[in-house]
N, C-alpha and C. Protein backbone atom coordinates (compact mmCIF):
# COMPACT_ATOMS: atom_id res chain seq x y z
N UNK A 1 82.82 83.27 68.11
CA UNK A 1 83.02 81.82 68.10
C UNK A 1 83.43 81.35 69.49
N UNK A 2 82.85 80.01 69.77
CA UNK A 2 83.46 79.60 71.04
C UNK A 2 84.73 79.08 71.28
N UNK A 3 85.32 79.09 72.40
CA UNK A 3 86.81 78.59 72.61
C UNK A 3 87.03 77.20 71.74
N UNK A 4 86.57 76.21 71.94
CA UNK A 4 87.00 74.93 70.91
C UNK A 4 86.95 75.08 69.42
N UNK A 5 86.11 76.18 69.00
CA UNK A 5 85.92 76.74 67.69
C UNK A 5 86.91 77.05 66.93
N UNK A 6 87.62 78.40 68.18
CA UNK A 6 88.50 78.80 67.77
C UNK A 6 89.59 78.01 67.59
N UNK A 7 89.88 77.21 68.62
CA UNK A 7 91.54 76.48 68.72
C UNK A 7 91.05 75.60 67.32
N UNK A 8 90.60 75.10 67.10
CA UNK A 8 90.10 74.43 65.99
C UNK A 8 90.36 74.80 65.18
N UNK A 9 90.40 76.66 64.42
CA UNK A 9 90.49 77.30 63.25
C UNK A 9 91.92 77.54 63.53
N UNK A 10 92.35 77.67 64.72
CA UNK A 10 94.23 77.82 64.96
C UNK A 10 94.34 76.62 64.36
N UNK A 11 94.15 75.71 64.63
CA UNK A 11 94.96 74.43 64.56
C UNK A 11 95.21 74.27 63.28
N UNK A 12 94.06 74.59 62.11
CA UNK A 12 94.33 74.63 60.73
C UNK A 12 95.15 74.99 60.22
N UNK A 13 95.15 76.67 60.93
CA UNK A 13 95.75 77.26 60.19
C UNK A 13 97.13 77.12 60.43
N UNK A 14 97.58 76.74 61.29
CA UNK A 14 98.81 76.25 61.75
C UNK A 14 99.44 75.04 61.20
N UNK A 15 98.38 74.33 60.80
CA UNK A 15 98.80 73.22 59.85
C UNK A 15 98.72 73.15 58.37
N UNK A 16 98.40 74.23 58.17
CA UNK A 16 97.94 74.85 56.44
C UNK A 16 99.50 75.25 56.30
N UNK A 17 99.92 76.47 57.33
CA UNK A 17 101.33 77.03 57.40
C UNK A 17 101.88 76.19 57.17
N UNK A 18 102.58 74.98 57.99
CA UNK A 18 103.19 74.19 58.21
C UNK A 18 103.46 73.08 56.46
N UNK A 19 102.05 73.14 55.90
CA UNK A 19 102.06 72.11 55.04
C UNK A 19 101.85 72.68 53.22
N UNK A 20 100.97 73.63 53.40
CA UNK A 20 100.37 74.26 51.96
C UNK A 20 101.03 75.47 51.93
N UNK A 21 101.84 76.27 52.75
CA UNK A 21 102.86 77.23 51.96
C UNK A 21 104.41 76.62 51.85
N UNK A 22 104.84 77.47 50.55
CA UNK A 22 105.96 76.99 50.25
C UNK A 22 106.85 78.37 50.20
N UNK A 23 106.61 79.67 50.98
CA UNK A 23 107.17 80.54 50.93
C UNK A 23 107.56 80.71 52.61
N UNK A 24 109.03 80.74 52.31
CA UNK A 24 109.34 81.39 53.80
C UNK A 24 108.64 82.47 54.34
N UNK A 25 108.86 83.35 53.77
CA UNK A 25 108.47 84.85 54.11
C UNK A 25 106.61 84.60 54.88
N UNK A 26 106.14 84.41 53.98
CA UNK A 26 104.82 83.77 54.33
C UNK A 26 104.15 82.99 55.53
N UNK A 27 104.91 81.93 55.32
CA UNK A 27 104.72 80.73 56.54
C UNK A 27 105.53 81.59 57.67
N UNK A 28 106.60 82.60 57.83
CA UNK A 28 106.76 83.16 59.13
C UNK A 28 106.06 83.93 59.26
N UNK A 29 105.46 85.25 58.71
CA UNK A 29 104.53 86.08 58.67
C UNK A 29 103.37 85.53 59.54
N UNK A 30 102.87 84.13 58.60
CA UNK A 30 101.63 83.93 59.34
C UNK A 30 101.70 82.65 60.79
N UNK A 31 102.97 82.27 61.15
CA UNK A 31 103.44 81.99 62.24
C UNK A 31 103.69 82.72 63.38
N UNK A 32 103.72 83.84 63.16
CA UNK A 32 104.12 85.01 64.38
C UNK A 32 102.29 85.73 64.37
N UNK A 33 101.83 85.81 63.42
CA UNK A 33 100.32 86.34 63.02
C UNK A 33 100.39 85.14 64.52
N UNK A 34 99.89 84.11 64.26
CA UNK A 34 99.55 82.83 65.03
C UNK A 34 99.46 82.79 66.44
N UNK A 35 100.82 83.40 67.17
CA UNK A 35 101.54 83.46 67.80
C UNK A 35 100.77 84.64 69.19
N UNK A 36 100.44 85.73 68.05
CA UNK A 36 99.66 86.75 68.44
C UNK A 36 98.60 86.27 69.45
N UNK A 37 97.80 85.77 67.64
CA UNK A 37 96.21 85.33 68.29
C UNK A 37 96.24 84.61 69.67
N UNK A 38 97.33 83.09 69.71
CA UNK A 38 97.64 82.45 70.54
C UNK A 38 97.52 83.40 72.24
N UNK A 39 98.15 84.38 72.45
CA UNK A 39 98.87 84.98 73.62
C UNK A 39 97.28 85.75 73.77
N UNK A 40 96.72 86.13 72.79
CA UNK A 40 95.32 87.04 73.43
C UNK A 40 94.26 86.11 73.76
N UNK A 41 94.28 85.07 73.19
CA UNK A 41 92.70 83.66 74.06
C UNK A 41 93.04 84.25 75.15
N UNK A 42 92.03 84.28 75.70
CA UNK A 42 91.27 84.27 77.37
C UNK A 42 92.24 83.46 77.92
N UNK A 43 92.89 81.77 77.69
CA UNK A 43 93.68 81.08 78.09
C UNK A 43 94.57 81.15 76.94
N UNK A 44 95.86 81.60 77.24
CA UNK A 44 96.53 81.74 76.29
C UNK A 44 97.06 79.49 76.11
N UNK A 45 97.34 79.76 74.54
CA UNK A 45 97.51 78.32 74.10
C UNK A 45 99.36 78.36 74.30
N UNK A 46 99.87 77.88 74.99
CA UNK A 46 100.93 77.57 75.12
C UNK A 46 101.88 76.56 74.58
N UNK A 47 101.13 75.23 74.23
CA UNK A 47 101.63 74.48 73.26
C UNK A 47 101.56 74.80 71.62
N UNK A 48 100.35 75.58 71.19
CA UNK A 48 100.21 76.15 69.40
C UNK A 48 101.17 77.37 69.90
N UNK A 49 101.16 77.85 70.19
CA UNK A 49 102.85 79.26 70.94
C UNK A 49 103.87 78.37 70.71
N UNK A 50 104.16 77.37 71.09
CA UNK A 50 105.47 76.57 71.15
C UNK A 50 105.63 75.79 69.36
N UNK A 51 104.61 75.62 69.48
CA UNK A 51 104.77 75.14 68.07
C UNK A 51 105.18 76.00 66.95
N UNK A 52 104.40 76.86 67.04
CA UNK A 52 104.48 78.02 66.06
C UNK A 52 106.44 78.31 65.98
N UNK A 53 106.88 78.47 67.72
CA UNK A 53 107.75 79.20 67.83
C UNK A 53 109.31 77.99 66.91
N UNK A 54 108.85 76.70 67.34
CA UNK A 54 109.91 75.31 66.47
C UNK A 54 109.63 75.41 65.55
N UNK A 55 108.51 76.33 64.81
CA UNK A 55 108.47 76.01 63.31
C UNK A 55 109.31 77.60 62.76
N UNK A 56 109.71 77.90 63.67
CA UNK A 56 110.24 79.34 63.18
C UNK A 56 111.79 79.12 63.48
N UNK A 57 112.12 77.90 64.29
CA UNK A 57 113.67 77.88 64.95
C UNK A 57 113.82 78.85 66.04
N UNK A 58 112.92 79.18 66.88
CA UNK A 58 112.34 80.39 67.83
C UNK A 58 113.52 79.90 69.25
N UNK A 59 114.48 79.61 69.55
CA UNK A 59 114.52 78.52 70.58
C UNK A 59 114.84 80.09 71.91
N UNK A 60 114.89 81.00 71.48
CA UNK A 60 114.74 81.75 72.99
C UNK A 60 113.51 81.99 73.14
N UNK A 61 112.14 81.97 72.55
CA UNK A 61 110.72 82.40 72.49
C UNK A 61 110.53 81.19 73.42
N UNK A 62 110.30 79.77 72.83
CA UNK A 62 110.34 78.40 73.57
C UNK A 62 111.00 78.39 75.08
N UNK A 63 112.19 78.91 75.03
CA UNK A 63 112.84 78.44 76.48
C UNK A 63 112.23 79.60 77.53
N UNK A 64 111.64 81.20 76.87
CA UNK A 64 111.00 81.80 77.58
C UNK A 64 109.91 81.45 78.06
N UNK A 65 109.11 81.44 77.44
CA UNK A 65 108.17 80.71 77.62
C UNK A 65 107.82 79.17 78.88
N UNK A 66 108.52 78.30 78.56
CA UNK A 66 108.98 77.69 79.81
C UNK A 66 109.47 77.98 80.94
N UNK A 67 110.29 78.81 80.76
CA UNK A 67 111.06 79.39 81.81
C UNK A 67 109.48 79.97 83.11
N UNK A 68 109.07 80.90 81.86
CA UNK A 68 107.60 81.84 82.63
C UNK A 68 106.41 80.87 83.31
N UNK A 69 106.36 79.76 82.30
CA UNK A 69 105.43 79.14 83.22
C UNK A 69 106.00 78.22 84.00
N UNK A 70 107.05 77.84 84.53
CA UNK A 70 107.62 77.20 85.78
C UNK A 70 107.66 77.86 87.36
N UNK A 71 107.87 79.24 86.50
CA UNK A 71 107.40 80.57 88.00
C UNK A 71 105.91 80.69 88.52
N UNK A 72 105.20 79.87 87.49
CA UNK A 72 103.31 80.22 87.74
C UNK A 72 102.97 79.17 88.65
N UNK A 73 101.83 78.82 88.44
CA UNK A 73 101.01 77.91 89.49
C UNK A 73 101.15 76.70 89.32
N UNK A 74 100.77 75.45 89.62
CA UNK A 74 100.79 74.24 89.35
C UNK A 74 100.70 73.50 88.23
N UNK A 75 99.49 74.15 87.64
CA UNK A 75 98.70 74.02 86.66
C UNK A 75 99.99 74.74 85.45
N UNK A 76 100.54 75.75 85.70
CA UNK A 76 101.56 76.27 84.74
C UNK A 76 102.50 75.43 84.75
N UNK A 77 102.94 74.54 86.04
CA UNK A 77 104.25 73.91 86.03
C UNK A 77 104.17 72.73 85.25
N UNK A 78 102.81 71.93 85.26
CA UNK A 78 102.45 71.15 84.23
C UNK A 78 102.24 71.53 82.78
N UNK A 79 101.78 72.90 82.54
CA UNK A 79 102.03 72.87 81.12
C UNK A 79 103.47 73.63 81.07
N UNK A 80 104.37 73.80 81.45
CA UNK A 80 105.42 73.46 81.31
C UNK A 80 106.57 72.47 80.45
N UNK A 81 105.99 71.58 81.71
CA UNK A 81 106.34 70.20 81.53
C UNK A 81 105.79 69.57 80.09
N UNK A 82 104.41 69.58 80.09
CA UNK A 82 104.12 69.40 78.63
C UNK A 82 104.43 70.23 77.29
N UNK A 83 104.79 71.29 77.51
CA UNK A 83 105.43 72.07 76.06
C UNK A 83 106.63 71.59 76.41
N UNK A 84 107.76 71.38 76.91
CA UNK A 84 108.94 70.45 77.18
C UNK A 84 108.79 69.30 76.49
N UNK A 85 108.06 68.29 76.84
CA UNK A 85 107.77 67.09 76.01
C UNK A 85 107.29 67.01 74.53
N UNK A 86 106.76 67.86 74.45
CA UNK A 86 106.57 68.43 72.85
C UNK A 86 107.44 68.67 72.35
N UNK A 87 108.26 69.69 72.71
CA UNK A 87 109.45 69.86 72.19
C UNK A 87 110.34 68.73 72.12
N UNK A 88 110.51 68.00 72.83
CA UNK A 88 111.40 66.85 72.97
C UNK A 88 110.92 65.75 71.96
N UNK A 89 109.71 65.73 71.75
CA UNK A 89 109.12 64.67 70.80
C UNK A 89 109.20 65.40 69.26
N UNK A 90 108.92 66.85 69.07
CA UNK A 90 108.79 67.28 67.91
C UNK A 90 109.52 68.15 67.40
N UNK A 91 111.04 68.59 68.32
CA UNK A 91 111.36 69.55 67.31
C UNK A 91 112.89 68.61 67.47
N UNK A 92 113.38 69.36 66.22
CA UNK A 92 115.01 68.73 66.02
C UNK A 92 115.56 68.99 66.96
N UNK A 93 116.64 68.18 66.90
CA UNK A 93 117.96 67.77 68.14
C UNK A 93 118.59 69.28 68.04
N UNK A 94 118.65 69.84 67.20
CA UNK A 94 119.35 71.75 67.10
C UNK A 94 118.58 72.43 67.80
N UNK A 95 117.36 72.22 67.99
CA UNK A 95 116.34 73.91 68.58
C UNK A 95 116.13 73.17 70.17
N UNK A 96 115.91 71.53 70.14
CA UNK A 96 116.16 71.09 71.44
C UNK A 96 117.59 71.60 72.65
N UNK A 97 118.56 71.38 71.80
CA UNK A 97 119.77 71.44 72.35
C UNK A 97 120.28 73.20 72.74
N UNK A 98 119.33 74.07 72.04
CA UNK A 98 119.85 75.34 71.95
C UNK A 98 118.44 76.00 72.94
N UNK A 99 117.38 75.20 72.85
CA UNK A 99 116.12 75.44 74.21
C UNK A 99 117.18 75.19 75.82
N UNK A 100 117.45 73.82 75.71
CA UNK A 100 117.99 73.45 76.93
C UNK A 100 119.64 74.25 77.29
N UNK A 101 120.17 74.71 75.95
CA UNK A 101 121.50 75.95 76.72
C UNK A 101 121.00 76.96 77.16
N UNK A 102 119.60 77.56 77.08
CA UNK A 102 119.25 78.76 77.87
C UNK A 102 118.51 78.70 78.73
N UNK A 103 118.04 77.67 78.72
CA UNK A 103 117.30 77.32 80.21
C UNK A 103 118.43 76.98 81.22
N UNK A 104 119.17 76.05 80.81
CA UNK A 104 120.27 75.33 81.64
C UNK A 104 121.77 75.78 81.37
N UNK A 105 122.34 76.97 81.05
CA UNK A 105 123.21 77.50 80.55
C UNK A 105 124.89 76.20 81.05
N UNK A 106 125.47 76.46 80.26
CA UNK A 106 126.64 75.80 80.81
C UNK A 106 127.41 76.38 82.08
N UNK A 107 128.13 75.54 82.56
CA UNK A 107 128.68 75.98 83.97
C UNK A 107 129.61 77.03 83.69
């Protein structure tokens, strides 16, 4: 399948997780499954990674993750910046606040 194909069949299934299971065990199982696929694309998906990781309460996976692509190229420092804003728009004030103590630790 081609790359838009695929993110396409992520995206479902990420929103199937999210919406049509009602089992913990399950919806993390196939959130970290997700997570996988995510990191092996040719371009790894960094925002369905981030997502996956707020739907798990992941907040050291998330702040790693940021952390790693702020050290990369330009192009990383912007998606950065945009899994940041995602997070800021979509996950609760708890996984926000506990992303930004390990990025930004207290004095």
């Amino acid at each position: 399948a081609r790359a838009p194909e695929v993110l396409h069949m992520l995206e479902h299934c990420l929103d199937a997780g999210k919406t049509a299971t009602t089992s913990r065990e399950w919806r993390s199982h196939l959130l970290r499954l997700l997570v996988a696929i995510y990191r092996q694309l040719p371009e790894p998906d960094y925002l369905g990674m981030c997502e996956c990781f707020a739907q798990l309460g992941d907040a050291p996976a998330v702040a790693a993750t940021i952390e790693g692509l702020l050290k990369g190229s330009a192009d990383d420092f912007l998606m950065a910046c945009q899994v940041a804003f995602d997070m800021a728009e979509n996950g609760t004030q708890g996984l926000i606040q506990r992303i930004i103590g390990i990025i930004r630790p207290a004095p």
